[in-house]
Protein backbone atom coordinates (compact mmCIF):
# COMPACT_ATOMS: atom_id res chain seq x y z
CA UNK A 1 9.68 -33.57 23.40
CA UNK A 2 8.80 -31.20 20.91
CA UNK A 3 7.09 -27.47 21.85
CA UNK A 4 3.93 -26.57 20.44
CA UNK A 5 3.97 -23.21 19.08
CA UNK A 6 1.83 -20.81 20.73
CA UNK A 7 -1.17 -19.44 19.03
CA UNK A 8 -2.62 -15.97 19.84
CA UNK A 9 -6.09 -14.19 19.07
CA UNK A 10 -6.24 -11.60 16.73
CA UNK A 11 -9.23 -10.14 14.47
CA UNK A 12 -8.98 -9.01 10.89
CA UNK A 13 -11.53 -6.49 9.62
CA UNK A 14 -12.74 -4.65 6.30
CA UNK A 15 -15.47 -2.19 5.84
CA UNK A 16 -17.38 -1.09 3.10
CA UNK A 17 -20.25 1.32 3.20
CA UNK A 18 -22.72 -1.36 2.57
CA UNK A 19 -21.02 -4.75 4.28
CA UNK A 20 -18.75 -4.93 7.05
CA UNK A 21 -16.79 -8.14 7.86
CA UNK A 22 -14.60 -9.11 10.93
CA UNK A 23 -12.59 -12.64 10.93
CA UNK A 24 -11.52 -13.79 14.80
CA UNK A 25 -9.22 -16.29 14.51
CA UNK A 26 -5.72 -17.45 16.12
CA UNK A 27 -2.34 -16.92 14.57
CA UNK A 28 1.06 -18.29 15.51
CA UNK A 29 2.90 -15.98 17.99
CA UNK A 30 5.29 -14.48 15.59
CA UNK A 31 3.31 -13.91 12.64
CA UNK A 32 3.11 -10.46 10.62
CA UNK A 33 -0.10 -8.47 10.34
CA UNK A 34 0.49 -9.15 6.53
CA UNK A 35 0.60 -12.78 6.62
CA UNK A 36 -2.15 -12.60 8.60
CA UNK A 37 -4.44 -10.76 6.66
CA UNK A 38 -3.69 -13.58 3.84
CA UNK A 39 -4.60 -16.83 6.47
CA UNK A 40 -7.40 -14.83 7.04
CA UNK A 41 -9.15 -15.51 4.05
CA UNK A 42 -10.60 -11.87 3.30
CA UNK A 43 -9.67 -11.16 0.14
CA UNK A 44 -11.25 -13.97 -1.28
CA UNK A 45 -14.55 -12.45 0.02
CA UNK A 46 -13.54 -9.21 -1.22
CA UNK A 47 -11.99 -9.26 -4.54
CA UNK A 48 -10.96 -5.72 -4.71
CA UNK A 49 -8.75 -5.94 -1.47
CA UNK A 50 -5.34 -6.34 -2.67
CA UNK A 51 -3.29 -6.71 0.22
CA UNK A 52 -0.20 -6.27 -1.80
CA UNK A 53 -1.31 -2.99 -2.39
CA UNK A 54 -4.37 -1.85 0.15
CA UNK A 55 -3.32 0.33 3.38
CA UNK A 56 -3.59 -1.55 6.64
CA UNK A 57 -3.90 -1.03 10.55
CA UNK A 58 -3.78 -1.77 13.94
CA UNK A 59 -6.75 -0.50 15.63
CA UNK A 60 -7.26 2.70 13.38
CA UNK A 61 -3.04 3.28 13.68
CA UNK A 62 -2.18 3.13 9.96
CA UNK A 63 1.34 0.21 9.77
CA UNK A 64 3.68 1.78 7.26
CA UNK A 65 5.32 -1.91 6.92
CA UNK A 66 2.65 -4.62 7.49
CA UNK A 67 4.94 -7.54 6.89
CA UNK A 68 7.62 -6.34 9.54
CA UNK A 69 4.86 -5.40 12.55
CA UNK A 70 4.58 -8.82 14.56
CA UNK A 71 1.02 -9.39 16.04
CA UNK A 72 0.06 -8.70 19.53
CA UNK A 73 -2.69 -10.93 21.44
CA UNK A 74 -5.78 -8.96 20.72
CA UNK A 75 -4.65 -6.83 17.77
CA UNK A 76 -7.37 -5.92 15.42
CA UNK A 77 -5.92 -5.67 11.65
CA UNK A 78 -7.86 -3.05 9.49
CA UNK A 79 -7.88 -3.25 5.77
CA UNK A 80 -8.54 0.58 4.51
CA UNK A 81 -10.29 1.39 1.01
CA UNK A 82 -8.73 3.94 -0.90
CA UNK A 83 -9.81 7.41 -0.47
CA UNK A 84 -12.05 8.67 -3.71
CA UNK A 85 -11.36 12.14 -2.81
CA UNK A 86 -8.90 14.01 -0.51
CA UNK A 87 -10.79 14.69 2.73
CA UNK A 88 -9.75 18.81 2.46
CA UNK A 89 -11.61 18.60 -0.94
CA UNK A 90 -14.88 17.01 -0.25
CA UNK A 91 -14.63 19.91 2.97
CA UNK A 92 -14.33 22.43 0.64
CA UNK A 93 -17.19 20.81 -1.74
CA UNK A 94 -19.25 21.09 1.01
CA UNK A 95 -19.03 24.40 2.16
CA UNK A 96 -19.18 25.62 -1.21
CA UNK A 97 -22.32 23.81 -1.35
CA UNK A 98 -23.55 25.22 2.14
CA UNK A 99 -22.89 28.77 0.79
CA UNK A 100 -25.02 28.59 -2.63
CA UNK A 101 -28.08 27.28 -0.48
């Protein structure tokens, strides 16, 4: 008698600042968050995610090795966009902007 391998719910989620999408779906217990960020289907629907490349996530916690961090029941993989400027520069942008008002 052969075991069925156990599945486990997990979301997978990428925002920009005009669409936001999140995928629920069930992975096999065992599976990476990169692997399943590719079942998920997302980049097709998002052609400039390349998850070879793009940052990713667990619930906001940035992975520094996607394809070694085995999935939890509930985990929520983020996909981050690169940064178009350093967050200390667009603060200093601004309050140099504040002080010429």
């Amino acid at each position: 008698m052969s075991k069925k391998k156990q599945t486990i719910p997990i979301e997978v989620a990428y925002a920009k600042p005009d669409e936001q999408k999140l995928i629920r779906m069930e992975v096999a217990d065992g599976t990476n968050a990169l692997e399943a960020a590719r079942q998920s289907g997302i980049a097709d629907q998002f052609p400039e995610i390349d998850l070879a490349n793009n940052k990713m996530g667990i619930f906001g916690k940035a992975l520094a090795k996607p394809q070694e961090y085995l999935l939890r029941p509930g985990d929520r993989i983020e996909l981050y966009r690169p940064l178009l400027i350093d967050p200390k520069q667009a603060r200093l942008n601004r309050a140099k902007r504040k002080q010429g008002e």
